[in-house]
Every structure is written in structure tokens, then in C-alpha cells.
N, C-alpha and C. Protein backbone atom coordinates (compact mmCIF):
# COMPACT_ATOMS: atom_id res chain seq x y z
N UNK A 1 0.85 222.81 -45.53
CA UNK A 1 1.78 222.50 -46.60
C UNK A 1 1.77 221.00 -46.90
N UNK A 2 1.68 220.38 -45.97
CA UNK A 2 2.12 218.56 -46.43
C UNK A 2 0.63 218.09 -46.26
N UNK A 3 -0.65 219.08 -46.33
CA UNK A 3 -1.91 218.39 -46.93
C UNK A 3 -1.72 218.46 -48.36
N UNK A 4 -1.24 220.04 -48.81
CA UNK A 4 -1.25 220.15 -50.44
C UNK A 4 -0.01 219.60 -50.99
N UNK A 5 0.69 219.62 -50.03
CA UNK A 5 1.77 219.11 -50.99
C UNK A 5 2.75 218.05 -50.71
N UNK A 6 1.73 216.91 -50.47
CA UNK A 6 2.39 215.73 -49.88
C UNK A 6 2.67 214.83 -50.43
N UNK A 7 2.30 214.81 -52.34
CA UNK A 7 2.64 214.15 -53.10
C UNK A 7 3.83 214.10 -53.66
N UNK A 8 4.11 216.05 -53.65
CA UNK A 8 5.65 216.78 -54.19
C UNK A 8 6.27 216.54 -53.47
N UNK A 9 5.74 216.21 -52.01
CA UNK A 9 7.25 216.18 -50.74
C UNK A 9 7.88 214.92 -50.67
N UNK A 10 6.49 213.38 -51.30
CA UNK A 10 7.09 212.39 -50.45
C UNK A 10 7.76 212.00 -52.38
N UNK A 11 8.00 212.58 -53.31
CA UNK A 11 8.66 212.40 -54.08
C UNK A 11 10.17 213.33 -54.08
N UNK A 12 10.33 214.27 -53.41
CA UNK A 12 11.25 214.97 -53.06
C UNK A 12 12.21 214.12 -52.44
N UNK A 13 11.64 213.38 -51.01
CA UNK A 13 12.36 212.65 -50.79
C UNK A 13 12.34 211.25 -50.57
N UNK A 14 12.00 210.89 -51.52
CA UNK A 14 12.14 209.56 -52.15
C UNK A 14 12.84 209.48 -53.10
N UNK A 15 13.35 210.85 -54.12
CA UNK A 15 14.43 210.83 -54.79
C UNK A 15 15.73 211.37 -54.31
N UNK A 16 15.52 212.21 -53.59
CA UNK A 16 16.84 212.66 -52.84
C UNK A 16 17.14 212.72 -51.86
N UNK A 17 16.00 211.90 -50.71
CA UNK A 17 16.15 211.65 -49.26
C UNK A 17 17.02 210.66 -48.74
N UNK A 18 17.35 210.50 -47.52
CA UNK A 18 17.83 209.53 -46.84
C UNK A 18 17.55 208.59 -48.02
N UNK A 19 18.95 207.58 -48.23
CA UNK A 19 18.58 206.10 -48.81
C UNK A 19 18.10 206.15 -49.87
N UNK A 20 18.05 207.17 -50.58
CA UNK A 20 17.23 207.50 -51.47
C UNK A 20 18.29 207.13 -52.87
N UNK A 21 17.75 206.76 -54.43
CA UNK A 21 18.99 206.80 -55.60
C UNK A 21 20.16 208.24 -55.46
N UNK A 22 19.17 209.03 -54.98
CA UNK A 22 20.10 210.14 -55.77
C UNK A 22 20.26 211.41 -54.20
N UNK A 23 20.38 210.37 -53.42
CA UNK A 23 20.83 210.78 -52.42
C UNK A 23 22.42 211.29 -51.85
N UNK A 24 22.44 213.14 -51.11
CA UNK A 24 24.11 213.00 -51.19
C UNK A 24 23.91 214.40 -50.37
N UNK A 25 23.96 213.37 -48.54
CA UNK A 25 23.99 214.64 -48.10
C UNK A 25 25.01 215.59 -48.14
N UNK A 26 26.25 215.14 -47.98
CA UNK A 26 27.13 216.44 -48.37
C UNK A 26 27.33 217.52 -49.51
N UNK A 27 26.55 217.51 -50.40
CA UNK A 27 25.89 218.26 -51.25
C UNK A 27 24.84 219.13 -51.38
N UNK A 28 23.78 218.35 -50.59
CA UNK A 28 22.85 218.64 -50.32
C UNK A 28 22.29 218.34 -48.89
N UNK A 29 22.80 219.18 -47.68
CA UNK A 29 21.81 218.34 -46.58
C UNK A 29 20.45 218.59 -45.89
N UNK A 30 20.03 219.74 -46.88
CA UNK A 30 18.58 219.94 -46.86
C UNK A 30 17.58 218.59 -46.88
N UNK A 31 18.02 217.68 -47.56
CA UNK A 31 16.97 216.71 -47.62
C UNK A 31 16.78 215.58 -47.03
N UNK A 32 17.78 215.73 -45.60
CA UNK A 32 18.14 215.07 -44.75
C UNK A 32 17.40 215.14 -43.77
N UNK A 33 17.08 216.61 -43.99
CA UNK A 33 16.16 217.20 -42.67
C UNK A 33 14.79 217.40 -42.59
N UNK A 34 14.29 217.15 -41.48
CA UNK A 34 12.98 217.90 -41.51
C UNK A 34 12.35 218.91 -41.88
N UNK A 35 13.07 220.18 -41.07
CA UNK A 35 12.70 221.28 -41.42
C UNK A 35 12.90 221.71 -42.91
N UNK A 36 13.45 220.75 -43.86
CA UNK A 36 13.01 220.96 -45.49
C UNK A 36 11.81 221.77 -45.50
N UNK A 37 10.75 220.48 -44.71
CA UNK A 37 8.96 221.05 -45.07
C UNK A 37 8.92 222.63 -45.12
N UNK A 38 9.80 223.52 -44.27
CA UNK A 38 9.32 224.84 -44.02
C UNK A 38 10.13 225.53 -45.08
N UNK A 39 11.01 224.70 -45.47
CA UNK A 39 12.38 225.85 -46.62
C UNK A 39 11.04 225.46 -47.97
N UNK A 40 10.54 224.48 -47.89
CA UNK A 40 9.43 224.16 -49.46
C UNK A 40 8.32 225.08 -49.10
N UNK A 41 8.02 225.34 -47.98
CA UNK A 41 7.36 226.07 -48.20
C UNK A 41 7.61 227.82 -48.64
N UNK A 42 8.20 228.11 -48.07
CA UNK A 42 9.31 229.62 -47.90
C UNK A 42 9.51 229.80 -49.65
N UNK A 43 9.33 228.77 -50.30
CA UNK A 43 10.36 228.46 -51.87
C UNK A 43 9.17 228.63 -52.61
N UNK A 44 7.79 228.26 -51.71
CA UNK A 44 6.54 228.11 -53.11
C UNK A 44 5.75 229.61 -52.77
N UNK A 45 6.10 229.88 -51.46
CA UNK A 45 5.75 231.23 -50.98
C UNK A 45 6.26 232.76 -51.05
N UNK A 46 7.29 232.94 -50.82
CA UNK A 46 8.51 234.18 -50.32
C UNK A 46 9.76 233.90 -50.53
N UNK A 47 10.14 233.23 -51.94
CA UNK A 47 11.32 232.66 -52.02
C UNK A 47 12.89 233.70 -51.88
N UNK A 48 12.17 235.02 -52.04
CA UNK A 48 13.50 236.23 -52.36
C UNK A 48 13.66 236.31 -50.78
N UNK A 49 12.49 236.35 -50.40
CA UNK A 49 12.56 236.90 -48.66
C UNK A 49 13.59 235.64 -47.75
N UNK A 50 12.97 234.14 -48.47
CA UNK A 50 14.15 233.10 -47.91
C UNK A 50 15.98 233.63 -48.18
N UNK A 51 15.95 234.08 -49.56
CA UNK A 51 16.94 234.27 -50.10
C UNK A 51 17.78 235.20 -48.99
N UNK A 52 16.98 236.15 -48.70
CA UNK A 52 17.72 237.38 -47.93
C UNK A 52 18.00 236.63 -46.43
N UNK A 53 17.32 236.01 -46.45
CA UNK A 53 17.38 235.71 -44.92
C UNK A 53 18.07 234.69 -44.45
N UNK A 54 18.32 233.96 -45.61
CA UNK A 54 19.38 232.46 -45.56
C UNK A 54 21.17 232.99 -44.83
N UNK A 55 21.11 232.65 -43.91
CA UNK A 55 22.38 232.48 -43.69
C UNK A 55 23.84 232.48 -44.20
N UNK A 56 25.07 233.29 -44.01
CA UNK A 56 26.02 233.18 -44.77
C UNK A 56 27.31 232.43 -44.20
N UNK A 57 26.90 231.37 -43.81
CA UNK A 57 27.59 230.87 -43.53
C UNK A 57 28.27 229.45 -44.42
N UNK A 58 29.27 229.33 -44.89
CA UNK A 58 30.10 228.81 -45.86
C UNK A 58 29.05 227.99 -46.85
N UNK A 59 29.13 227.74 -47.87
CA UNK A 59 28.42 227.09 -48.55
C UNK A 59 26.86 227.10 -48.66
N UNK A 60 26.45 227.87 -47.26
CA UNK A 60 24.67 227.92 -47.03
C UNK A 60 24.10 228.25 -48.55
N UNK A 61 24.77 229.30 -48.71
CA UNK A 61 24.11 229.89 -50.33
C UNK A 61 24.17 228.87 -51.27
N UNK A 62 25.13 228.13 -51.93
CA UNK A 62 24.71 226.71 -52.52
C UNK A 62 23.81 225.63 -52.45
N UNK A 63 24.33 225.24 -50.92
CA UNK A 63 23.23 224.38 -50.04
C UNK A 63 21.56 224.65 -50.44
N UNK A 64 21.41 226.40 -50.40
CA UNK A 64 19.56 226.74 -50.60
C UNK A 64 19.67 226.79 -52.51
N UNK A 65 20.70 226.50 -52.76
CA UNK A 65 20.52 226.78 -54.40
C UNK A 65 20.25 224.95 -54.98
N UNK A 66 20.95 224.80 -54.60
CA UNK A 66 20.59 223.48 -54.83
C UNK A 66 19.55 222.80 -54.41
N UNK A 67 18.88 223.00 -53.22
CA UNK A 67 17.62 222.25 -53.01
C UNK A 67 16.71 222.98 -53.79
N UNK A 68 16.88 224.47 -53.92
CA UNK A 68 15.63 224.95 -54.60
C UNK A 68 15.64 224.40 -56.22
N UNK A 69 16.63 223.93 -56.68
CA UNK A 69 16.45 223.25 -58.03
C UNK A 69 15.99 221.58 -57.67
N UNK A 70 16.13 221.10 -56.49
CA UNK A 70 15.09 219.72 -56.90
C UNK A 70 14.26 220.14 -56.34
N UNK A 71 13.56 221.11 -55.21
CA UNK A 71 12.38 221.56 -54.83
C UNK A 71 11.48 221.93 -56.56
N UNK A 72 12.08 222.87 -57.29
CA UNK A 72 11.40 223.36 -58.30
C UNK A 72 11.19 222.24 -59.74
N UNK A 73 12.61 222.10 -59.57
CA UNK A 73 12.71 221.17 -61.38
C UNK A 73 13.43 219.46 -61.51
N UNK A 74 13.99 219.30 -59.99
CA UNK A 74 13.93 218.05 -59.78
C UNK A 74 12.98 216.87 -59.38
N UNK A 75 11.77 217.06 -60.25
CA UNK A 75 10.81 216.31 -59.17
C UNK A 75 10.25 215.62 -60.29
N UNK A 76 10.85 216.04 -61.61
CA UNK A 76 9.96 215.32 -63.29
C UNK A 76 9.86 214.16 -63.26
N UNK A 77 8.77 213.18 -63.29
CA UNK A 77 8.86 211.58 -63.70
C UNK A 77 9.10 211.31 -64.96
């Protein structure tokens, strides 16, 4: 994943990572983390199967809704 897609990742979080302009982990703390790399992948791969399998625990369902919109359509220069 971060051979092909290490251009999309290190702009992922360079816009919404740590320190980043448009950084806000309590909104978002997917992009805080590491294991992002495997939810981007899960998202370009089996995204319904992530869906089912995501956790319901308070807010989780937002939390994966929201990264999957800068994973998908937040990344435009």
C-alpha cells in the first residue's frame, strides 16, 4: 500500500495529520494514527466489508465517515 500509495498518504497527512493546517483530532482521530495505512487500504479495497465491521462504539461510525471523505475527496490540490 505505501509503495502505491505514498504520494496519496503523505498528502493525507500533511493536510490533516498531526500539525498539520487542517488538523483536528477530536473530529477526526484517524489521522493521528498509524494504523490509518490499513483503514486506506480497507477503503480502496473492501470498503462495505470495513463498513460492517467498524465498530459501534459512540461516534466510531462518524469517525470512519469522515476519514473516508478526506481518504476519497479530501486530497484535491
Amino acid at each position: 500500500m505505501a509503495d502505491t500509495k505514498g504520494e496519496r498518504l503523505a498528502q493525507l497527512y500533511g493536510k490533516y495529520g498531526p500539525s498539520a493546517p487542517f488538523a483536528d483530532e477530536s473530529r477526526c482521530y484517524l489521522t493521528h494514527q498509524p494504523e490509518s495505512v490499513v483503514v486506506c487500504e480497507r477503503l480502496d479495497t473492501v470498503p462495505m466489508w470495513l463498513e460492517g465491521v467498524w465498530n459501534d462504539e459512540i461516534d466510531a461510525e462518524l469517525v470512519l465517515e469522515r476519514f473516508t471523505k478526506f481518504w476519497r475527496f479530501g486530497l484535491g490540490t
